[in-house]
Protein backbone atom coordinates (compact mmCIF):
# COMPACT_ATOMS: atom_id res chain seq x y z
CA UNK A 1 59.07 -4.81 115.56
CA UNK A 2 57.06 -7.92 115.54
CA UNK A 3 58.84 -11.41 114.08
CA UNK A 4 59.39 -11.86 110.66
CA UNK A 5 59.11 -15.31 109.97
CA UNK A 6 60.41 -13.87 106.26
CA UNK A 7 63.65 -12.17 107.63
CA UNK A 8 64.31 -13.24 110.45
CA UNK A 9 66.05 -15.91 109.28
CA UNK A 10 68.89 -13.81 109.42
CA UNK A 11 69.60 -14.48 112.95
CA UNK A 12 69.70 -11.56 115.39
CA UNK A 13 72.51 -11.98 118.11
CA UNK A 14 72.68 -9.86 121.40
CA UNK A 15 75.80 -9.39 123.37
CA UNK A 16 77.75 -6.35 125.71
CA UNK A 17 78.61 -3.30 124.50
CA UNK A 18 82.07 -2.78 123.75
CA UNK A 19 84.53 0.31 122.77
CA UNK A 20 84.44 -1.21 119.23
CA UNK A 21 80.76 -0.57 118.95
CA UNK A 22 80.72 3.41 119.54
CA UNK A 23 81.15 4.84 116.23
CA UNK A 24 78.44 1.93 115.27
CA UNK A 25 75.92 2.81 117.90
CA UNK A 26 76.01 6.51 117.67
CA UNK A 27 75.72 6.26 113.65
CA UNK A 28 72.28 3.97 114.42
CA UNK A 29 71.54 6.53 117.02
CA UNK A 30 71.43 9.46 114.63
CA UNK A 31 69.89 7.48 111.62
CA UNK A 32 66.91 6.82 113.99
CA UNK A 33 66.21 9.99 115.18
CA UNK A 34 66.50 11.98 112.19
CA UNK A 35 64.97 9.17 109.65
CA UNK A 36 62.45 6.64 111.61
CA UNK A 37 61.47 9.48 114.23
CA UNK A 38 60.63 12.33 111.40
CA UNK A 39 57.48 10.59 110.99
CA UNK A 40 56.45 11.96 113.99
CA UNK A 41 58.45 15.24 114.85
CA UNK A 42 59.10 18.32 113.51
CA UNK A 43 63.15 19.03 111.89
CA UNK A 44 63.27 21.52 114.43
CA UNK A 45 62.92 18.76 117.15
CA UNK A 46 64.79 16.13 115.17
CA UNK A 47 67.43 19.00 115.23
CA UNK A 48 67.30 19.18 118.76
CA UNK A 49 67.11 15.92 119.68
CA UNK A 50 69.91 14.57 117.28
CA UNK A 51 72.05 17.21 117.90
CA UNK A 52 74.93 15.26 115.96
CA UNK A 53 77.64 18.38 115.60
CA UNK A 54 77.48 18.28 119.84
CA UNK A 55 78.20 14.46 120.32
CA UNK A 56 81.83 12.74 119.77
CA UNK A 57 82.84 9.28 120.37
CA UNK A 58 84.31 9.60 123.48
CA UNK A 59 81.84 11.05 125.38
CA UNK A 60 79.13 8.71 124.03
CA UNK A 61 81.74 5.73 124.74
CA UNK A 62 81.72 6.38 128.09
CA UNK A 63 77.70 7.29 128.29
CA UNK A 64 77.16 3.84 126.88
CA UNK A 65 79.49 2.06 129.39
CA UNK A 66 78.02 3.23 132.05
CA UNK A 67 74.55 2.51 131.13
CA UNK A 68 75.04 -1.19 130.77
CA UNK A 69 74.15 -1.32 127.15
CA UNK A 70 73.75 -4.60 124.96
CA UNK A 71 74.34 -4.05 120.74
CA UNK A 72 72.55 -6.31 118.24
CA UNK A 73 73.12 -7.61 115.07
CA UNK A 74 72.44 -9.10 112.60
CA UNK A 75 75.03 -11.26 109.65
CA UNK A 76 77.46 -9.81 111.81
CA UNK A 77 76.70 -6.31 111.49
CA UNK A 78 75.44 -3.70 113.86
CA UNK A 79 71.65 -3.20 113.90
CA UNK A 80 70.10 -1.72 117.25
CA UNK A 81 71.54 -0.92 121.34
CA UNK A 82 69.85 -0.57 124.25
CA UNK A 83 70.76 -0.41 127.90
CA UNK A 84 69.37 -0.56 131.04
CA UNK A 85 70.53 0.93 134.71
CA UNK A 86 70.72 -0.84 137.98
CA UNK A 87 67.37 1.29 138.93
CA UNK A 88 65.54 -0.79 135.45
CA UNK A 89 65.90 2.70 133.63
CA UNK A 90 66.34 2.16 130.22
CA UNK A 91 67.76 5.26 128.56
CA UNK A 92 68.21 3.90 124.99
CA UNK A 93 66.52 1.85 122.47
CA UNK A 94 67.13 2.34 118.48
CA UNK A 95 67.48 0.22 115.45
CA UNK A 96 68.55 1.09 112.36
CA UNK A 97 66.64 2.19 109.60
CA UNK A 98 67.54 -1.19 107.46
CA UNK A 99 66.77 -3.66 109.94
CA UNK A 100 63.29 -2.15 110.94
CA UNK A 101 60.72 -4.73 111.69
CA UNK A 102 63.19 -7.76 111.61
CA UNK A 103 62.65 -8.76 115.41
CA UNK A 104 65.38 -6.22 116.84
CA UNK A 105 63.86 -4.32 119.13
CA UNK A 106 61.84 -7.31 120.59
CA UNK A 107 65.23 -9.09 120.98
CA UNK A 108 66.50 -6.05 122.64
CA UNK A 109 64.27 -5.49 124.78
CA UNK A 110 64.11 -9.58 125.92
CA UNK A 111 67.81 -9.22 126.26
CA UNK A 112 67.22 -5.89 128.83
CA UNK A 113 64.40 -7.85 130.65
CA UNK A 114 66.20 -10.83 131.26
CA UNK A 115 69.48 -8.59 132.76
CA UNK A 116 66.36 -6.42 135.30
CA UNK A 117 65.18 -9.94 136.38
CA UNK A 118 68.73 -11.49 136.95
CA UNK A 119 69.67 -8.33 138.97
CA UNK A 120 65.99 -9.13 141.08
CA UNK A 121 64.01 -5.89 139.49
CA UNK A 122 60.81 -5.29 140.10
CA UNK A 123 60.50 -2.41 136.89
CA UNK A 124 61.71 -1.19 133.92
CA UNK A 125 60.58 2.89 133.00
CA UNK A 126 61.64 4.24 129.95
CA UNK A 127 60.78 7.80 128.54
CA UNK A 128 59.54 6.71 124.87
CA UNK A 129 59.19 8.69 122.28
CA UNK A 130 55.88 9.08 119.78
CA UNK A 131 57.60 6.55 117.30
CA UNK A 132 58.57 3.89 120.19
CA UNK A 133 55.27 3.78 121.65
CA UNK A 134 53.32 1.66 119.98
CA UNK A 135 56.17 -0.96 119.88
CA UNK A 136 56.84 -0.47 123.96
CA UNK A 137 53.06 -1.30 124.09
CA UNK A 138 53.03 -4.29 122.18
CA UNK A 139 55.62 -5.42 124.81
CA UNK A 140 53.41 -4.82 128.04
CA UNK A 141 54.73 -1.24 129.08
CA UNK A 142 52.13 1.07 130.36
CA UNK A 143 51.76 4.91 129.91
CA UNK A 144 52.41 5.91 133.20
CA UNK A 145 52.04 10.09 132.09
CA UNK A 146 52.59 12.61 129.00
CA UNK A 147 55.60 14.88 128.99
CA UNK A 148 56.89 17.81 127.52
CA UNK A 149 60.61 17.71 127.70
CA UNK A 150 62.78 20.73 126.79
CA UNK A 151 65.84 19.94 124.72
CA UNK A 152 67.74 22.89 122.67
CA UNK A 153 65.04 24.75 124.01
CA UNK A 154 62.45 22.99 121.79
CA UNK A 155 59.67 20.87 123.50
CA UNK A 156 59.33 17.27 122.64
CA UNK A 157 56.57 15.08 123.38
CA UNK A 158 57.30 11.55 125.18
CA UNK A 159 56.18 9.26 127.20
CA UNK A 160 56.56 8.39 130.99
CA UNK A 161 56.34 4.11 130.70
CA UNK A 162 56.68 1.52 132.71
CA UNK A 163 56.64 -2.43 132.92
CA UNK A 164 56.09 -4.37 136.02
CA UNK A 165 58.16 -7.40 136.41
CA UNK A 166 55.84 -10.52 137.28
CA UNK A 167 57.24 -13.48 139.25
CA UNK A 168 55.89 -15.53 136.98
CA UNK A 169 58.06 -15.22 134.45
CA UNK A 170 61.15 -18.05 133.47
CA UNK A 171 64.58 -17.02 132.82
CA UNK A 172 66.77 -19.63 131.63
CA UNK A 173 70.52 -19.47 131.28
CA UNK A 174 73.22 -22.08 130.39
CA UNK A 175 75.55 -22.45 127.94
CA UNK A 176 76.16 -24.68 124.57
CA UNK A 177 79.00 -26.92 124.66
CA UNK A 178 80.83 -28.36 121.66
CA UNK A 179 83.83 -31.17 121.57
CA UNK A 180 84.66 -30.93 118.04
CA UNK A 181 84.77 -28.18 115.45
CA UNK A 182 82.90 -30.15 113.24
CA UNK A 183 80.29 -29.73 116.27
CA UNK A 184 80.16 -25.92 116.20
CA UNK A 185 80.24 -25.91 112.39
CA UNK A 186 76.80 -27.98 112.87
CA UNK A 187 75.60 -25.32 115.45
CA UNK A 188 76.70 -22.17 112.86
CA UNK A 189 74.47 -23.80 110.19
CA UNK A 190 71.44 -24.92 112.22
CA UNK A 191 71.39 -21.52 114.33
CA UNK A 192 69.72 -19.09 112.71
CA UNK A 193 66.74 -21.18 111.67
CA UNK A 194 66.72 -22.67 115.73
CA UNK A 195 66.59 -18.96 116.81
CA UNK A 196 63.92 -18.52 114.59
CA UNK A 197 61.29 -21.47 115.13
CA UNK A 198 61.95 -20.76 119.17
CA UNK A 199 61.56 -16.98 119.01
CA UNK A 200 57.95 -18.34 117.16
CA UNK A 201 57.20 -20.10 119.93
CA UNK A 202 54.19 -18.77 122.46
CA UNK A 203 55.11 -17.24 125.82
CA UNK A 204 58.74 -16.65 124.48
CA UNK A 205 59.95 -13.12 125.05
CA UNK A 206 63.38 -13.55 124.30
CA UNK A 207 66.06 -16.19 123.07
CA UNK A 208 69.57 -15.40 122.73
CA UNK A 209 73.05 -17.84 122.19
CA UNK A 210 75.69 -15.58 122.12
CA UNK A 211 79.23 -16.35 121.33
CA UNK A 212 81.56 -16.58 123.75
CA UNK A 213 85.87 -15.95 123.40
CA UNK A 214 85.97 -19.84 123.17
CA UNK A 215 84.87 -20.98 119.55
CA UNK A 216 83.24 -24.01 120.73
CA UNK A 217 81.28 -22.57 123.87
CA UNK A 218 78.12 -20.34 123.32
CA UNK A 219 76.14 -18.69 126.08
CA UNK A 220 72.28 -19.62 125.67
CA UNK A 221 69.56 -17.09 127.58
CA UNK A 222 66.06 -17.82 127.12
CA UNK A 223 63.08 -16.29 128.47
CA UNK A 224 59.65 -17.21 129.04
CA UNK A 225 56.34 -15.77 130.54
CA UNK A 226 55.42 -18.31 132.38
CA UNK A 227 56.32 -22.11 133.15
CA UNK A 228 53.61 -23.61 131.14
CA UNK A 229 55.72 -22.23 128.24
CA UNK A 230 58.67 -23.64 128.85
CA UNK A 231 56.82 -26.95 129.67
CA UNK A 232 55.67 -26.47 126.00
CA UNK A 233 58.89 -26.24 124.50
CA UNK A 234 59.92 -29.29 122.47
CA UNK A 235 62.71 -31.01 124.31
CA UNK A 236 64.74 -31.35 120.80
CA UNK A 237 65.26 -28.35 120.56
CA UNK A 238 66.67 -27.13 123.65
């Protein structure tokens, strides 16, 4: 889930989950678990865990609302979700199978930590799978205690995990203003290579400019682990 400087040229963009998205999310849902997770579970507890001819759009719809969830993607099309609660729980985090290793996740998860500090969070937990661990590692979550959880009446291993929330950390927000459409036209062409070289940059976690319902207004989130980071950050580019 690390940067590619090789694909991630295509520019991943984070925003809120919408109605739109379900079909989308649940497909990514169930291509995760039953292709990326086999790798480490039995098809009995894919089976269980998947459970696809249980789950309908509605139901997930609402599931996803109320779990404040954020969709990425990527050219445009949907790639990953995740979601976190007002407690920093985060109940979801998948990508799909194509878009593996292209700086999803790590976008996601940015996009999550930046919402847990806005909202004054001292946490995020998450109950990660075999497959997510490694990655939830690699971002500074902690294995707080093995579980055996029951689903379908099959047992599944996970993990209990959990990430602190230092004050040192820098979370930046704003938004990118332009008075001409030959202005955003410049911004379309120049973004995803500026997402790119600044996601690249040391001490950033995350760095999102999201479109907004005005064409020449984005919203711009970045953040940091520290202020000597953002102290480091070239001034053009920001």
């Amino acid at each position: 889930m690390e940067l590619n400087q090789g694909t991630d040229a295509q520019a991943v963009f984070i925003r809120p989950y919408g109605q739109a998205d379900a079909a989308d999310t649940l497909a990514i849902f169930l291509a995760a678990v039953t292709e990326t997770a086999a790798a480490d579970y039995s098809p009995e507890q894919i089976q269980a865990w998947a459970r696809p001819e249980a789950r309908d759009l509605p139901t997930w719809h609402a599931s996803m609302q109320d779990r404040n969830s954020y969709v990425a993607t990527v050219d445009g099309a949907p790639a990953g979700f995740s979601d976190v609660n007002p407690a920093g729980y985060i109940d979801m985090l998948f990508v799909a199978p194509r878009y593996q290793r292209q700086g999803v996740a790590r976008q996601l998860i940015g996009r999550v930590e930046v919402h847990a500090r806005q909202a004054q969070l001292t946490e995020l937990i998450a109950d990660v799978s075999i497959t997510a661990r490694p990655f939830f590692e690699r971002q500074g979550f902690t294995v707080e205690v093995e579980q055996h959880s029951m689903m379908g009446g099959v047992s599944l291993t996970n993990y209990k995990m959990k990430k602190k929330l230092l004050d040192s950390a820098v979370c930046l927000s704003g938004q990118l203003v332009c008075h001409t459409q030959d202005q955003a036209n410049t911004v379309r062409d120049h973004l995803p290579l500026h997402l790119a070289l600044t996601r690249a940059e040391p001490g950033c976690c995350s760095f999102n400019v999201t479109p907004t319902s005005d064409p020449l207004v984005w919203q711009v989130e970045d953040y940091f682990e520290h202020a000597a980071a953002v102290k480091a950050h070239p001034a053009g580019q920001r």
